[in-house]
Protein backbone atom coordinates (compact mmCIF):
# COMPACT_ATOMS: atom_id res chain seq x y z
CA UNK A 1 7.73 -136.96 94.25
CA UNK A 2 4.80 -135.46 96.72
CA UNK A 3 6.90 -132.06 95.83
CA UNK A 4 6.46 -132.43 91.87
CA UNK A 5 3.12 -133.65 92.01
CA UNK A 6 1.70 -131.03 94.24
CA UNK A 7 3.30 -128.37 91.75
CA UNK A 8 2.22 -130.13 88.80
CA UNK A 9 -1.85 -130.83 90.37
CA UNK A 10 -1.56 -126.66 90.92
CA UNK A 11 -0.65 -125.88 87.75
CA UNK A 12 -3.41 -127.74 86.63
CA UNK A 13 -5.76 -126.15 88.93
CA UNK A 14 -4.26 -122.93 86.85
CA UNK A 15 -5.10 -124.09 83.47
CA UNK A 16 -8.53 -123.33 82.23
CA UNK A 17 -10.36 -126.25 79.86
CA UNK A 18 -8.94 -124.68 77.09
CA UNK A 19 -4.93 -124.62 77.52
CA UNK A 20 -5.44 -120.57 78.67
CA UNK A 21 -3.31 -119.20 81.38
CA UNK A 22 -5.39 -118.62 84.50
CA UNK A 23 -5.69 -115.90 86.75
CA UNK A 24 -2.56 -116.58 89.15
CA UNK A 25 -0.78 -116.48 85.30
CA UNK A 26 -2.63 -113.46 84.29
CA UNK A 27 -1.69 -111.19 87.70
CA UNK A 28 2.04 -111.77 87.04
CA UNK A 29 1.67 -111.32 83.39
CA UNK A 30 0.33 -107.83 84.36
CA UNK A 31 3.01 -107.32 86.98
CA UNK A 32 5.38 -107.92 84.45
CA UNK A 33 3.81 -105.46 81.48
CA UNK A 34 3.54 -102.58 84.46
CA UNK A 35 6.99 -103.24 84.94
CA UNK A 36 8.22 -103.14 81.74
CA UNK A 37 6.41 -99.70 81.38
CA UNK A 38 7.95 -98.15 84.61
CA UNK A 39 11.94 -99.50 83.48
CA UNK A 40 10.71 -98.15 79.78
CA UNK A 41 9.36 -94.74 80.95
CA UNK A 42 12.25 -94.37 83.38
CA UNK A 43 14.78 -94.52 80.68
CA UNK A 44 12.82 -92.31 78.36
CA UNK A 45 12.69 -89.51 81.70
CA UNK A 46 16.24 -90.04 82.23
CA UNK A 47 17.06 -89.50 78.73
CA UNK A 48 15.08 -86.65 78.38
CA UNK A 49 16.78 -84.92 81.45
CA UNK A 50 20.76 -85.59 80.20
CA UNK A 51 19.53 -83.77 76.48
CA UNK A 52 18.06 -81.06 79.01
CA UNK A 53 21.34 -80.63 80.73
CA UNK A 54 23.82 -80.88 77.61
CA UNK A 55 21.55 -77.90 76.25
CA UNK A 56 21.31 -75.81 79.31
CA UNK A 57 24.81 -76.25 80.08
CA UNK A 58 25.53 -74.80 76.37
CA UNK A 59 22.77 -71.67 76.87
CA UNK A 60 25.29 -70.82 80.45
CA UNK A 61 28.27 -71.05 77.72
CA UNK A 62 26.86 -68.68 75.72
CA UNK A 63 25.94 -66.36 78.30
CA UNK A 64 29.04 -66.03 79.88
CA UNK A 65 30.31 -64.25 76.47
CA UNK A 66 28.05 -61.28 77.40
CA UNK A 67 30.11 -58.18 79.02
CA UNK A 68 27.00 -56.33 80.48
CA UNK A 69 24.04 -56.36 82.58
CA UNK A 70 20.73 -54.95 82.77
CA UNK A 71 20.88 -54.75 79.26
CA UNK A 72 19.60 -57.11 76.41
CA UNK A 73 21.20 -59.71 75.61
CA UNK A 74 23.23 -59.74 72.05
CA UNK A 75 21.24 -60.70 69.74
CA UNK A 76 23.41 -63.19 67.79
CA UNK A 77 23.59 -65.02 71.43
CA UNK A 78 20.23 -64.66 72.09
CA UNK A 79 19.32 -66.05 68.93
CA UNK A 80 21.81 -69.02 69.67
CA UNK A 81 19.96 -69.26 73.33
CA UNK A 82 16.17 -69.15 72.07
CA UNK A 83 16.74 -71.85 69.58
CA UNK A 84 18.31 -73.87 72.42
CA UNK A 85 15.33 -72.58 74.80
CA UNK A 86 12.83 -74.39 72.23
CA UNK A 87 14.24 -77.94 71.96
CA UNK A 88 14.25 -78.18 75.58
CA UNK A 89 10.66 -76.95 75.79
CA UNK A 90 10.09 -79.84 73.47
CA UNK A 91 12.30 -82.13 75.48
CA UNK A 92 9.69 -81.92 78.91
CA UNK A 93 7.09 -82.00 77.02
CA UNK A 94 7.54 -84.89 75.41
CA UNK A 95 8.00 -86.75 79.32
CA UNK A 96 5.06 -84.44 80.63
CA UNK A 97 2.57 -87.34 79.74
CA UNK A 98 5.18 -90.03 82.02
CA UNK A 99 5.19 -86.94 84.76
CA UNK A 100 1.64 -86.73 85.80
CA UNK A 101 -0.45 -87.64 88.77
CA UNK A 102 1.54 -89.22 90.96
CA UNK A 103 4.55 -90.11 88.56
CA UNK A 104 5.87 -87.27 89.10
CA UNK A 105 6.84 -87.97 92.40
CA UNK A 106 7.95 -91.27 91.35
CA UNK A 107 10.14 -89.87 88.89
CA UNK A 108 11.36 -86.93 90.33
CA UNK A 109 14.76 -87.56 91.06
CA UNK A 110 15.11 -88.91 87.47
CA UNK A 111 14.26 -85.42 85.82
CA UNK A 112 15.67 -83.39 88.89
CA UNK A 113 19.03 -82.79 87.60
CA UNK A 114 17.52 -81.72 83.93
CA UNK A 115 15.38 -79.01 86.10
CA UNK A 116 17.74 -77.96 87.63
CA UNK A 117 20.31 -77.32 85.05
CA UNK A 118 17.48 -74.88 83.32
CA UNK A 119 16.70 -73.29 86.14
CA UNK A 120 20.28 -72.24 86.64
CA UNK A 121 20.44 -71.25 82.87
CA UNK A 122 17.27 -69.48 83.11
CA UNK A 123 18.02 -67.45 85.81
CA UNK A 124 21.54 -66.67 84.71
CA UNK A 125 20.00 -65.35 81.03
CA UNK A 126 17.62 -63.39 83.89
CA UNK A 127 19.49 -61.44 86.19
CA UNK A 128 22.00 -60.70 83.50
CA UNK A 129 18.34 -59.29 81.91
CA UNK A 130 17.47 -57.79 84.78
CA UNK A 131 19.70 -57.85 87.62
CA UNK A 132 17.41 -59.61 89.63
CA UNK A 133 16.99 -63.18 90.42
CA UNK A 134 14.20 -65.40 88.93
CA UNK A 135 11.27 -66.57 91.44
CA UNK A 136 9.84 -69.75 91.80
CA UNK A 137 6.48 -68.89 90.09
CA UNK A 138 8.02 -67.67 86.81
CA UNK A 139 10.10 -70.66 86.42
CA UNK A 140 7.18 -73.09 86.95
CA UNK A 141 4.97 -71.05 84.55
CA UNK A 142 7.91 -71.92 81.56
CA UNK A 143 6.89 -75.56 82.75
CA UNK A 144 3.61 -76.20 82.44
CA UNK A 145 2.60 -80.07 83.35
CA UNK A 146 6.10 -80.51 84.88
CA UNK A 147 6.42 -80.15 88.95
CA UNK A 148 8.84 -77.87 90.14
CA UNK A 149 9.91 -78.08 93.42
CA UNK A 150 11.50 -75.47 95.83
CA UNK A 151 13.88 -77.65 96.43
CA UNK A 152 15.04 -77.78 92.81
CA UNK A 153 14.39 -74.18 92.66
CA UNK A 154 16.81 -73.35 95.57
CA UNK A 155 19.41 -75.98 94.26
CA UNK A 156 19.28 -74.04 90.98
CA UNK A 157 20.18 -70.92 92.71
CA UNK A 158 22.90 -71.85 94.27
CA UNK A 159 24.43 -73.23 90.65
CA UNK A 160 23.89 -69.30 89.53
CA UNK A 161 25.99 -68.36 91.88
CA UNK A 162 29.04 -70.16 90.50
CA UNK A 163 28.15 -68.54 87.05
CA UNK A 164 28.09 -65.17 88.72
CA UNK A 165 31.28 -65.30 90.14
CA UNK A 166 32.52 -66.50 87.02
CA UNK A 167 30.91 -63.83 84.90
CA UNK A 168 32.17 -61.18 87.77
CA UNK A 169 35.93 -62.67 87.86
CA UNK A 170 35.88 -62.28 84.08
CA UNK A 171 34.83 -58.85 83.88
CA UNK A 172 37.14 -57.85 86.95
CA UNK A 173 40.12 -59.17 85.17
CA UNK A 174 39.24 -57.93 81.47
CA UNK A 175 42.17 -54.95 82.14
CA UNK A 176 38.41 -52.33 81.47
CA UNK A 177 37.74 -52.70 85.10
CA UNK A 178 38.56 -49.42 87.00
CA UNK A 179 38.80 -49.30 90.52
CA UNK A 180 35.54 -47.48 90.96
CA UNK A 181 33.71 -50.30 88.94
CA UNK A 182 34.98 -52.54 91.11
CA UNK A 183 33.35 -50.37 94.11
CA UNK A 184 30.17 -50.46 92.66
CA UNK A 185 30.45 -53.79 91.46
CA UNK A 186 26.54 -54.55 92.18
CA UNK A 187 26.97 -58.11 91.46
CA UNK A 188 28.94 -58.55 94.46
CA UNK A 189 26.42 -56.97 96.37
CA UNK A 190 24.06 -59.10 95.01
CA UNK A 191 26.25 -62.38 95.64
CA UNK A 192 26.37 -61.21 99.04
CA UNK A 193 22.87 -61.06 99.27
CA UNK A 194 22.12 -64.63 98.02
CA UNK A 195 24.94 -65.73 100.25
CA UNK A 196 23.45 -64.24 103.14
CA UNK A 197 20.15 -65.51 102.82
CA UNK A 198 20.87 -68.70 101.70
CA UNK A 199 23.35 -69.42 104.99
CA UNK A 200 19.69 -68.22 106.80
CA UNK A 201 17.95 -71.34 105.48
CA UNK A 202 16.44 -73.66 108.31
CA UNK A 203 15.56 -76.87 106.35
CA UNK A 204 12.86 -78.91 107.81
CA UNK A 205 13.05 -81.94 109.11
CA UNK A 206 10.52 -83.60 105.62
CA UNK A 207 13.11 -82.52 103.92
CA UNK A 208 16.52 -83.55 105.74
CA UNK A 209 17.48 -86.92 103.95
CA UNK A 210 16.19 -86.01 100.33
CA UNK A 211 18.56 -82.96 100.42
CA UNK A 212 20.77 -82.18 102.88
CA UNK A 213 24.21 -83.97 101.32
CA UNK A 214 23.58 -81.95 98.19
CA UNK A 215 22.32 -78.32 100.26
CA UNK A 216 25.55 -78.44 102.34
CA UNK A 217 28.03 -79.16 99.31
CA UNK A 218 26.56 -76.48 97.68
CA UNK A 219 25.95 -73.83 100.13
CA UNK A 220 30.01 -74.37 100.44
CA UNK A 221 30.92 -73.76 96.63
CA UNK A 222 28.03 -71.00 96.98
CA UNK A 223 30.67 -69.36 99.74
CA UNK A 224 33.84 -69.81 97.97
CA UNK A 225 32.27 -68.27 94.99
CA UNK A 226 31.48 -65.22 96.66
CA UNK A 227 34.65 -65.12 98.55
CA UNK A 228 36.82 -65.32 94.82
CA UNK A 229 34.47 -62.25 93.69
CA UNK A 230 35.63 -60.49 96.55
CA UNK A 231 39.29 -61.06 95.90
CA UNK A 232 39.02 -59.91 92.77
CA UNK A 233 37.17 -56.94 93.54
CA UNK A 234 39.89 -56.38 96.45
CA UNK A 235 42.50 -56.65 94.48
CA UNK A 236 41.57 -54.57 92.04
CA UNK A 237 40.14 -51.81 94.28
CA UNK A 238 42.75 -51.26 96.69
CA UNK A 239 46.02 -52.77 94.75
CA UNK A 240 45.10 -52.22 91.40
CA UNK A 241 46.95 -49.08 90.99
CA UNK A 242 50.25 -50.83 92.27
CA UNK A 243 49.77 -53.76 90.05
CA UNK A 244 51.49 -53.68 86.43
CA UNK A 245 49.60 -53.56 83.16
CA UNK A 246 48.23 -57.12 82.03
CA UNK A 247 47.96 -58.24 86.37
CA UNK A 248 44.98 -60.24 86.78
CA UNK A 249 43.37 -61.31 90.57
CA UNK A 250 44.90 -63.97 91.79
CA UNK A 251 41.87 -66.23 93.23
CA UNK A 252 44.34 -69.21 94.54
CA UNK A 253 45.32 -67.68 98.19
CA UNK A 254 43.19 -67.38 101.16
CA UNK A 255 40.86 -65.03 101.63
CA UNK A 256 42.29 -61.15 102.59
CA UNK A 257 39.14 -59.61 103.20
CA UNK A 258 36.57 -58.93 105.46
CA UNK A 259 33.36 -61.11 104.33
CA UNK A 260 30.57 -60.24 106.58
């Protein structure tokens, strides 16, 4: 009974004259309206970074039906790509607003994975532009309001490698791959380059726990990516001429070549 009464003689004390709520009322009524706006803007970032994804994911499709770099890309894909390009412009920008100040470190890891889908599609479309690999600057400058760490940066990266080696695979076992392309095939070279630096990385400490797991899966597929290019340029290189007509690499066996 002391129990009840006690609880009963305190919510008294928390009534005001007039049947209001008072202020003990009032601070967990606001705890519960911020809360309801974090779950709410949450699910609106999270959202926003699965359409992000679905449409990057369909701008790497396209890509991959281009033959050629350092050249323009077809302008029926292209088209396809910019359209694309624009609804996920529209897609951060309507989160930018939930993203500022210091939200968007609260919600980073919520539109991470959207980031760094795009990044990846942006700097495949890129280096098949240019033959060069997208820095950190120009990708933030397509996001303005929206932080973009290096850490999303360099996980983007290492995704474009895995479309390079696709893209290189493809070309190498289109049957219009001569054994002298395959010698110059620059994209190797330039797998080998990302490769090399990337196996240079020294992450700090700050950054160990947040993404380590997901720098040392990758930095594994990043390897076996450049080690199927290298097959297939092998293979076509040196046993190419023995091969009959139709023989594609095959990319299942261990490696049989030198890789440093």
């Amino acid at each position: 009974m002391g129990t009840k009464r006690s609880w009963e003689g305190q919510a008294v004390v928390n009534m005001t004259s007039n049947g209001s709520a008072g202020p003990t009322i009032s601070i967990f009524e606001n705890f519960r309206d911020g809360l309801d706006e974090h779950h709410d803007r949450r699910e609106r970032i999270i959202k926003a970074s699965r359409d992000i994804t679905a449409l990057s994911k369909k701008i790497i499709f396209a890509l991959q039906r281009v033959r050629t770099t350092n050249q323009p890309i077809p302008p029926k894909i292209a088209q396809e790509n910019d359209t694309r390009l624009e609804q996920i412009q529209k897609l951060f920008a309507s989160v930018t607003p939930d993203l500022t100040s210091i939200n968007a470190w609260r919600y980073q890891r919520q539109i991470s994975g959207g980031i760094q889908e795009y990044i990846e599609a942006i700097s495949f479309d890129h280096y098949l532009r240019t033959e060069t690999l997208i820095t950190h600057a120009e990708v933030a400058a397509r996001l303005p309001g929206i932080l973009v760490t290096e850490e999303d940066y360099l996980m983007g990266l290492f995704d474009l490698t895995g479309e390079m080696m696709r893209f290189a695979v493809t070309a190498l076992s289109s049957g219009n791959t001569t054994p002298t392309d395959a010698a110059k095939a620059g994209i190797l070279l330039d797998l080998r380059a990302v490769r090399a630096r990337c196996e240079a990385l020294s992450v700090p400490g700050r950054h160990r726990s947040f993404m380590y797991k997901d720098l040392f899966k990758k930095t594994e597929v990043m390897q076996n990516s450049v080690e199927k290019v290298e097959r297939a340029a092998y293979g076509i290189l040196v046993r190419g001429s023995e091969r009959p007509s139709g023989w594609t690499p095959d990319l299942s066996g261990p490696m049989e070549v030198e890789t440093r």
